[in-house]
PDB file of N, CA and C in Angstrom:
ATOM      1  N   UNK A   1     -53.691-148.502 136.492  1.00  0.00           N
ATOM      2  CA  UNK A   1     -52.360-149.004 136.772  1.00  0.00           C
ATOM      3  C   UNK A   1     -51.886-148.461 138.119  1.00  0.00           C
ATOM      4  N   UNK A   2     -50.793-148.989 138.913  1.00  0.00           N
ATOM      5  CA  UNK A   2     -50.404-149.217 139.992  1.00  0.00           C
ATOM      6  C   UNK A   2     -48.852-148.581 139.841  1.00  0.00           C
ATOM      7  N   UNK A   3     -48.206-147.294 140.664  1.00  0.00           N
ATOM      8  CA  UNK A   3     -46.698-147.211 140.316  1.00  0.00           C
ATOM      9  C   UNK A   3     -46.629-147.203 141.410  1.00  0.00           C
ATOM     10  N   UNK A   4     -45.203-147.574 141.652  1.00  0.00           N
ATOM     11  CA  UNK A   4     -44.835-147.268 142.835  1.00  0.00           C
ATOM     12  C   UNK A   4     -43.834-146.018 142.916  1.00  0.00           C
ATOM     13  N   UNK A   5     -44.208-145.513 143.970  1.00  0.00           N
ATOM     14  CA  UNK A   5     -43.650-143.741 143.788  1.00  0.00           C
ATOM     15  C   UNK A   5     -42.562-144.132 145.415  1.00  0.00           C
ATOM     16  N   UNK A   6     -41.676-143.172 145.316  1.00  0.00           N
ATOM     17  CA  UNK A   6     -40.900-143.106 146.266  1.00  0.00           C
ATOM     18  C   UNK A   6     -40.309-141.498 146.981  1.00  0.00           C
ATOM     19  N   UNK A   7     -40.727-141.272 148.628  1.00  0.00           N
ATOM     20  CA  UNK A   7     -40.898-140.286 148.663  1.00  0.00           C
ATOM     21  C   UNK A   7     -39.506-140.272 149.860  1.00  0.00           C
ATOM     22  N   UNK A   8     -38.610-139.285 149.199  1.00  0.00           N
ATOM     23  CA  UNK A   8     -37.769-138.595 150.079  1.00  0.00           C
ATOM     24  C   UNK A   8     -37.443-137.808 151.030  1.00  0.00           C
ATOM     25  N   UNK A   9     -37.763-137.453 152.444  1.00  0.00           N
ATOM     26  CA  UNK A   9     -37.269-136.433 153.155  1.00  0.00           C
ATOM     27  C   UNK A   9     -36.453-135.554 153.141  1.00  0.00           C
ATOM     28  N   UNK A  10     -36.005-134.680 153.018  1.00  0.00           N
ATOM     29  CA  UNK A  10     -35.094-133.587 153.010  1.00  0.00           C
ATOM     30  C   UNK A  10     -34.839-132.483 154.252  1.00  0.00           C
ATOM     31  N   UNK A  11     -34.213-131.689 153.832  1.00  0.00           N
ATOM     32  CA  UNK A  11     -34.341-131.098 154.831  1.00  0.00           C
ATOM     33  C   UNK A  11     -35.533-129.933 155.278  1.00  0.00           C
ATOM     34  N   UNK A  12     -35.780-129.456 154.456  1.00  0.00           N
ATOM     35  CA  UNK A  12     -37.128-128.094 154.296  1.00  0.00           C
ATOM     36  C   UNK A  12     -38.325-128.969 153.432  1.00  0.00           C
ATOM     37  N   UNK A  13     -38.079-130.202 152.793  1.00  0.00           N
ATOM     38  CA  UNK A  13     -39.577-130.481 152.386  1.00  0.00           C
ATOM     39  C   UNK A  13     -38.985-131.879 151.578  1.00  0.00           C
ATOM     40  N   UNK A  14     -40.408-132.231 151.049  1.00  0.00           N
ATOM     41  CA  UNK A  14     -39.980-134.150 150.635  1.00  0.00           C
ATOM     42  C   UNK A  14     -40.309-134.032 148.924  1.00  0.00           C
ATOM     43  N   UNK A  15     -39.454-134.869 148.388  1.00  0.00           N
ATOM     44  CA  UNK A  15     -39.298-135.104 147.328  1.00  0.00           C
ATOM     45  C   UNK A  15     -39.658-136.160 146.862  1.00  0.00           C
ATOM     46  N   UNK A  16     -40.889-136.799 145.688  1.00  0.00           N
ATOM     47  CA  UNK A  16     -41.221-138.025 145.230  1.00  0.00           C
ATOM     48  C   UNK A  16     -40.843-137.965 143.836  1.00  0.00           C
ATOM     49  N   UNK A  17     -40.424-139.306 143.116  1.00  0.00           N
ATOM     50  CA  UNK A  17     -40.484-139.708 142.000  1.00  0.00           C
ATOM     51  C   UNK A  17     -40.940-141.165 141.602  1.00  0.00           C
ATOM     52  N   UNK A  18     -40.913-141.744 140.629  1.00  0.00           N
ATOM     53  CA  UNK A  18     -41.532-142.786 140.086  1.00  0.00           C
ATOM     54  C   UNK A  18     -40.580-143.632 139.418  1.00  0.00           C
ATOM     55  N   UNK A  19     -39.450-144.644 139.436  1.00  0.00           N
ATOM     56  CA  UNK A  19     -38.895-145.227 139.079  1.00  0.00           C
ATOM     57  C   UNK A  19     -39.614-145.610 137.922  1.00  0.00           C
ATOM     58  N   UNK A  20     -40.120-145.852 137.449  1.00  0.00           N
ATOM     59  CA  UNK A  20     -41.015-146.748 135.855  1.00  0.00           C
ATOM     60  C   UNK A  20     -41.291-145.639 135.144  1.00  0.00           C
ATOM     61  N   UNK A  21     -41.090-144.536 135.587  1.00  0.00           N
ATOM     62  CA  UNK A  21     -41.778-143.308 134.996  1.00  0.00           C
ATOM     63  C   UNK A  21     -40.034-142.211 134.883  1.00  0.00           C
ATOM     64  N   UNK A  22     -39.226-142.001 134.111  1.00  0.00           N
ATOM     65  CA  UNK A  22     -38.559-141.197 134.301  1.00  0.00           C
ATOM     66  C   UNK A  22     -38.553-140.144 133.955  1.00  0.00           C
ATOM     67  N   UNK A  23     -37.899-139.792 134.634  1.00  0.00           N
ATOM     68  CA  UNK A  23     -38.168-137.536 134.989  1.00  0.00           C
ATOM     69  C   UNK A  23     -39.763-137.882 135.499  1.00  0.00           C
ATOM     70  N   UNK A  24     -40.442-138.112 135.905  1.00  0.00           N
ATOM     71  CA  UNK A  24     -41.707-137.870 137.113  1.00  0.00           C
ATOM     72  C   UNK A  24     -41.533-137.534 138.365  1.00  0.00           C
ATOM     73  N   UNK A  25     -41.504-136.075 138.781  1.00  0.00           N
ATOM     74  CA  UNK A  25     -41.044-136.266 140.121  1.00  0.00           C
ATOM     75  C   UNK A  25     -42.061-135.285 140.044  1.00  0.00           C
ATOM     76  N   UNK A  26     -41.849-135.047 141.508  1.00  0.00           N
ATOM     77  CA  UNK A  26     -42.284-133.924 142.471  1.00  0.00           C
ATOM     78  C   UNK A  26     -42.051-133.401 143.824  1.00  0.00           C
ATOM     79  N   UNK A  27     -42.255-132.389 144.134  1.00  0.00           N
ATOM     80  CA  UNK A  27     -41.613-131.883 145.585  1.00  0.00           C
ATOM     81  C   UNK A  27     -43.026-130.997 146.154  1.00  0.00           C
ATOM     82  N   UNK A  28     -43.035-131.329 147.756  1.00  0.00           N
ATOM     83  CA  UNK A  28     -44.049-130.886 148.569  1.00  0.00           C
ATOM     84  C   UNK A  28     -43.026-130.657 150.045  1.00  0.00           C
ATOM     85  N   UNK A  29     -44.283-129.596 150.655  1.00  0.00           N
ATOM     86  CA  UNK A  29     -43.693-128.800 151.580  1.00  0.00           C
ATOM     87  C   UNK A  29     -44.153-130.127 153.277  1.00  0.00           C
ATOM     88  N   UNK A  30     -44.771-131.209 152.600  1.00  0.00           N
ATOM     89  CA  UNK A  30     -45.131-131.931 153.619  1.00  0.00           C
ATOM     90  C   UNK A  30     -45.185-132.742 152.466  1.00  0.00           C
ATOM     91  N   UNK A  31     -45.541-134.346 153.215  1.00  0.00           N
ATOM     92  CA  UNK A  31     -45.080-135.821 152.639  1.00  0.00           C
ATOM     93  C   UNK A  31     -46.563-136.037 151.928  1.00  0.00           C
ATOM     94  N   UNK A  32     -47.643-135.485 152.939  1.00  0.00           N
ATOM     95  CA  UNK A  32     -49.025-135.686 152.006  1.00  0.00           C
ATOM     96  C   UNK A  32     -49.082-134.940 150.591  1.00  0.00           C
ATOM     97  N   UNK A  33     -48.638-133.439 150.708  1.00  0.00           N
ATOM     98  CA  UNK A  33     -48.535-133.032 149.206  1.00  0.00           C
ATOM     99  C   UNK A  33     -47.524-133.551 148.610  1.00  0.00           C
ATOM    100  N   UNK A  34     -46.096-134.001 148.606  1.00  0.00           N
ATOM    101  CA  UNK A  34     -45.676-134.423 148.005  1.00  0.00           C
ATOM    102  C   UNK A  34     -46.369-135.779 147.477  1.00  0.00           C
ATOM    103  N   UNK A  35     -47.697-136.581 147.904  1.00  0.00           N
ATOM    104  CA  UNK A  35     -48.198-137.691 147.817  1.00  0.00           C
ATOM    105  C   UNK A  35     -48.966-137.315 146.476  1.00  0.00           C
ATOM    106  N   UNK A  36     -49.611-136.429 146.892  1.00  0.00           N
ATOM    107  CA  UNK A  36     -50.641-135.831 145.550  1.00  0.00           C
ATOM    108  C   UNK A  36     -49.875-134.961 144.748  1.00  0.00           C
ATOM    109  N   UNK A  37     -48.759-134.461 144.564  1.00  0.00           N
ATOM    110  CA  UNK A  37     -48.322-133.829 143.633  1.00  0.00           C
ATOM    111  C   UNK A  37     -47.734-135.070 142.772  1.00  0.00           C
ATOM    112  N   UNK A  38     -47.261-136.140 143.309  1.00  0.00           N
ATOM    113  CA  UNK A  38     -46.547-137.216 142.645  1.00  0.00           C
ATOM    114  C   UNK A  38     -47.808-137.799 141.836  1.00  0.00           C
ATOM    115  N   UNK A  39     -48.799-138.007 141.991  1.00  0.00           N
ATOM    116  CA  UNK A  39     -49.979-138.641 141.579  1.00  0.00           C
ATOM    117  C   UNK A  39     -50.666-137.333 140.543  1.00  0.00           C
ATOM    118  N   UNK A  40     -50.745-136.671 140.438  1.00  0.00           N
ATOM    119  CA  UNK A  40     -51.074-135.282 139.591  1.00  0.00           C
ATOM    120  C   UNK A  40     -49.662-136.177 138.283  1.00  0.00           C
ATOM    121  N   UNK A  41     -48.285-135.448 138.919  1.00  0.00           N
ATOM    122  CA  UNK A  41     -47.683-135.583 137.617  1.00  0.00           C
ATOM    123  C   UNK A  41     -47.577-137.119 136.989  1.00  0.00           C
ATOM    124  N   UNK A  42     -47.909-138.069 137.810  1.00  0.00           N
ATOM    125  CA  UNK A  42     -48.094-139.452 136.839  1.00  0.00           C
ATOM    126  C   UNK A  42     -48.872-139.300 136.066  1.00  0.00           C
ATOM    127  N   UNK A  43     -50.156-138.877 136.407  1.00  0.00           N
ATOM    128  CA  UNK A  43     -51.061-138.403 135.218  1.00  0.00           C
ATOM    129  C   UNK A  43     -50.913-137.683 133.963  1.00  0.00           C
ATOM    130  N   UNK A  44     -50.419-136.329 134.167  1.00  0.00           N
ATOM    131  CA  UNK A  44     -49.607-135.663 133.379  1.00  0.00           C
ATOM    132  C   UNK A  44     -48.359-136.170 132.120  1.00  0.00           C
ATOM    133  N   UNK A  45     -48.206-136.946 132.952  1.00  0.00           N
ATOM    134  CA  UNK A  45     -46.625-137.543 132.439  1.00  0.00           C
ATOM    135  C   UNK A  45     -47.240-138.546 131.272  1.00  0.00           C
ATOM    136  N   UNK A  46     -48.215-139.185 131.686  1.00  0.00           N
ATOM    137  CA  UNK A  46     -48.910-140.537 130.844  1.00  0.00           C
ATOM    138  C   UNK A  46     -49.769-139.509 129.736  1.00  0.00           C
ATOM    139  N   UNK A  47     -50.480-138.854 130.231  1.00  0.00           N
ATOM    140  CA  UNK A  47     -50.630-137.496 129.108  1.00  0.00           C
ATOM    141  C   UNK A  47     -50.040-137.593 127.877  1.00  0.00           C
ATOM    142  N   UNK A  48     -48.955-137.181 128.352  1.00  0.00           N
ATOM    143  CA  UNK A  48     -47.677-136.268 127.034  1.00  0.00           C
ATOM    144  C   UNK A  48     -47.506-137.211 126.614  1.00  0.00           C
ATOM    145  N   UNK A  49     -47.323-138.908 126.755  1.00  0.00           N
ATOM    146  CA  UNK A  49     -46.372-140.167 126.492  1.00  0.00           C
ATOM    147  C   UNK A  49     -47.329-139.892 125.455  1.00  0.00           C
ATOM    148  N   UNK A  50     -48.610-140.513 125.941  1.00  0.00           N
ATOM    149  CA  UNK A  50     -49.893-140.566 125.129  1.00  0.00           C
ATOM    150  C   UNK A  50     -49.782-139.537 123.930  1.00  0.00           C
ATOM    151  N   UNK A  51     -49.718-138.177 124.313  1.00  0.00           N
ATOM    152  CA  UNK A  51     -49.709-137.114 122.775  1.00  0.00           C
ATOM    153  C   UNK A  51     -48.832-137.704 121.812  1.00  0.00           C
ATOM    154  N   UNK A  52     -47.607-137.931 122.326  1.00  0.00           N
ATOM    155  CA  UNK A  52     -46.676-138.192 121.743  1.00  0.00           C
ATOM    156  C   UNK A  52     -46.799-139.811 120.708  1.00  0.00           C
ATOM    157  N   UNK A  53     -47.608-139.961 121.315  1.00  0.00           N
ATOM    158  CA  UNK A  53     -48.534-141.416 120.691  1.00  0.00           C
ATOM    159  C   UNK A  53     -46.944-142.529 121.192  1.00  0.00           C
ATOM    160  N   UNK A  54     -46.816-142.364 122.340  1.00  0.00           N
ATOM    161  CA  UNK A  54     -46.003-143.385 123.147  1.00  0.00           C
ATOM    162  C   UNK A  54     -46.514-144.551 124.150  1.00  0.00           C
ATOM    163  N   UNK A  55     -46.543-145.292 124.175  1.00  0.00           N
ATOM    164  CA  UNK A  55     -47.357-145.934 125.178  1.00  0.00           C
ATOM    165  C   UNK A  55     -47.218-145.630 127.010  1.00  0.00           C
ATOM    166  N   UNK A  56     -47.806-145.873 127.774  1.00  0.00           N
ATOM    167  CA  UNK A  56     -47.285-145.914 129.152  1.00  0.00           C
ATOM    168  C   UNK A  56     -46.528-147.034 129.814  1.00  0.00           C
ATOM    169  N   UNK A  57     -45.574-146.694 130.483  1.00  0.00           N
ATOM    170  CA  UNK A  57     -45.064-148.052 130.873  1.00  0.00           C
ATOM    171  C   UNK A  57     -45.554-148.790 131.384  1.00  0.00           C
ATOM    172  N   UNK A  58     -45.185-150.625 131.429  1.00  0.00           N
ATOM    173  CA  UNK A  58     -46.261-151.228 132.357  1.00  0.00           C
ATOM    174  C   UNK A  58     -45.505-151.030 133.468  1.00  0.00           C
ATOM    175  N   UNK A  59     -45.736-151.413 135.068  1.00  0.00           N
ATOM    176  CA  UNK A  59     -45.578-150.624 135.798  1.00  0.00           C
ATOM    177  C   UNK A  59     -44.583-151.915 136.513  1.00  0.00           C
ATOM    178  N   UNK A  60     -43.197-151.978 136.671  1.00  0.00           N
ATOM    179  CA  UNK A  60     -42.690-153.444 136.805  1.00  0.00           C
ATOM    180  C   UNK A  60     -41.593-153.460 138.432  1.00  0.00           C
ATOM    181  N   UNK A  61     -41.809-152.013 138.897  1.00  0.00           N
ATOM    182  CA  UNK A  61     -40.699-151.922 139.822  1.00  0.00           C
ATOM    183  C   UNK A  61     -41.538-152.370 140.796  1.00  0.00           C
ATOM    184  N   UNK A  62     -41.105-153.140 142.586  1.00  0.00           N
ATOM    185  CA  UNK A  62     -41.686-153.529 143.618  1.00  0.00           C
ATOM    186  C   UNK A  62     -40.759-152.379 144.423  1.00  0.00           C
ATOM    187  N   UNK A  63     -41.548-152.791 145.492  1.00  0.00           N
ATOM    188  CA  UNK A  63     -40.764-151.982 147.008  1.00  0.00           C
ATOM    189  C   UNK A  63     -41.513-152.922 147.824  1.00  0.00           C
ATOM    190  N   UNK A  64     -40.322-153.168 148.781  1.00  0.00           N
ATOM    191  CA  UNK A  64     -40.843-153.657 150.372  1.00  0.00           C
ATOM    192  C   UNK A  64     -39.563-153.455 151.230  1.00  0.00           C
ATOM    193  N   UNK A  65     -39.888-153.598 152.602  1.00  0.00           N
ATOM    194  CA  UNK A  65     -39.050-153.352 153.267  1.00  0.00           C
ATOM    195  C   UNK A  65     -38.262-154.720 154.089  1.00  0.00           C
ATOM    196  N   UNK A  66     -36.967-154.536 154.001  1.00  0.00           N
ATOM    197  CA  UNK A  66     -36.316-155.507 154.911  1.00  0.00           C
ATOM    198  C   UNK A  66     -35.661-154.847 155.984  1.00  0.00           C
ATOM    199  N   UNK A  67     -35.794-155.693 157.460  1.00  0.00           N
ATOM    200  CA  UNK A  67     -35.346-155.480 158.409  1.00  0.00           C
ATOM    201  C   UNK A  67     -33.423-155.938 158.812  1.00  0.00           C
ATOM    202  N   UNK A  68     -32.779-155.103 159.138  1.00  0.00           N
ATOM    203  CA  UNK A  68     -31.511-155.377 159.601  1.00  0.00           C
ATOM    204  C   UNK A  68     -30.859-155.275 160.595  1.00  0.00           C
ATOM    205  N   UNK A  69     -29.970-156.070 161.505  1.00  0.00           N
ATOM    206  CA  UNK A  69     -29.262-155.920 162.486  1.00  0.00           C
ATOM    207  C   UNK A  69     -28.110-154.976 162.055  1.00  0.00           C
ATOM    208  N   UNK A  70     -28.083-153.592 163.075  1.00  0.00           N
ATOM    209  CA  UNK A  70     -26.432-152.985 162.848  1.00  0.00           C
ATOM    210  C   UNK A  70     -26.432-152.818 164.220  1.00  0.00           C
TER     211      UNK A  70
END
């Protein structure tokens, strides 16, 4: 499966989470670890759903970008 993760800038380091996935986040001291820490806890996260004998979500959110005049 395919999520789409979304990664935040901050000020001292970047923050990702997973809209389809809630409470999945993660935080890295650069945008690449925050890339693989977000991808670690999707795994994790589908884990526990799984123990819990929950299913995983199917994965339904998009992202793209639109351009704007200001």
């Amino acid at each position: 499966m395919k999520y789409v993760y979304i990664i935040e800038k901050g000020e001292s380091s970047y923050g990702a989470y997973v809209p389809d996935l809630p409470g999945c986040v993660a935080a890295g001291e650069t945008r690449e670890e925050a890339k693989r820490l977000i991808q670690e806890a999707i795994g994790f996260h589908i884990e526990g759903l799984e123990k819990d004998g929950l299913p995983a979500p199917e994965p339904r959110t998009e992202a793209d970008y639109i351009e704007v005049s200001v």
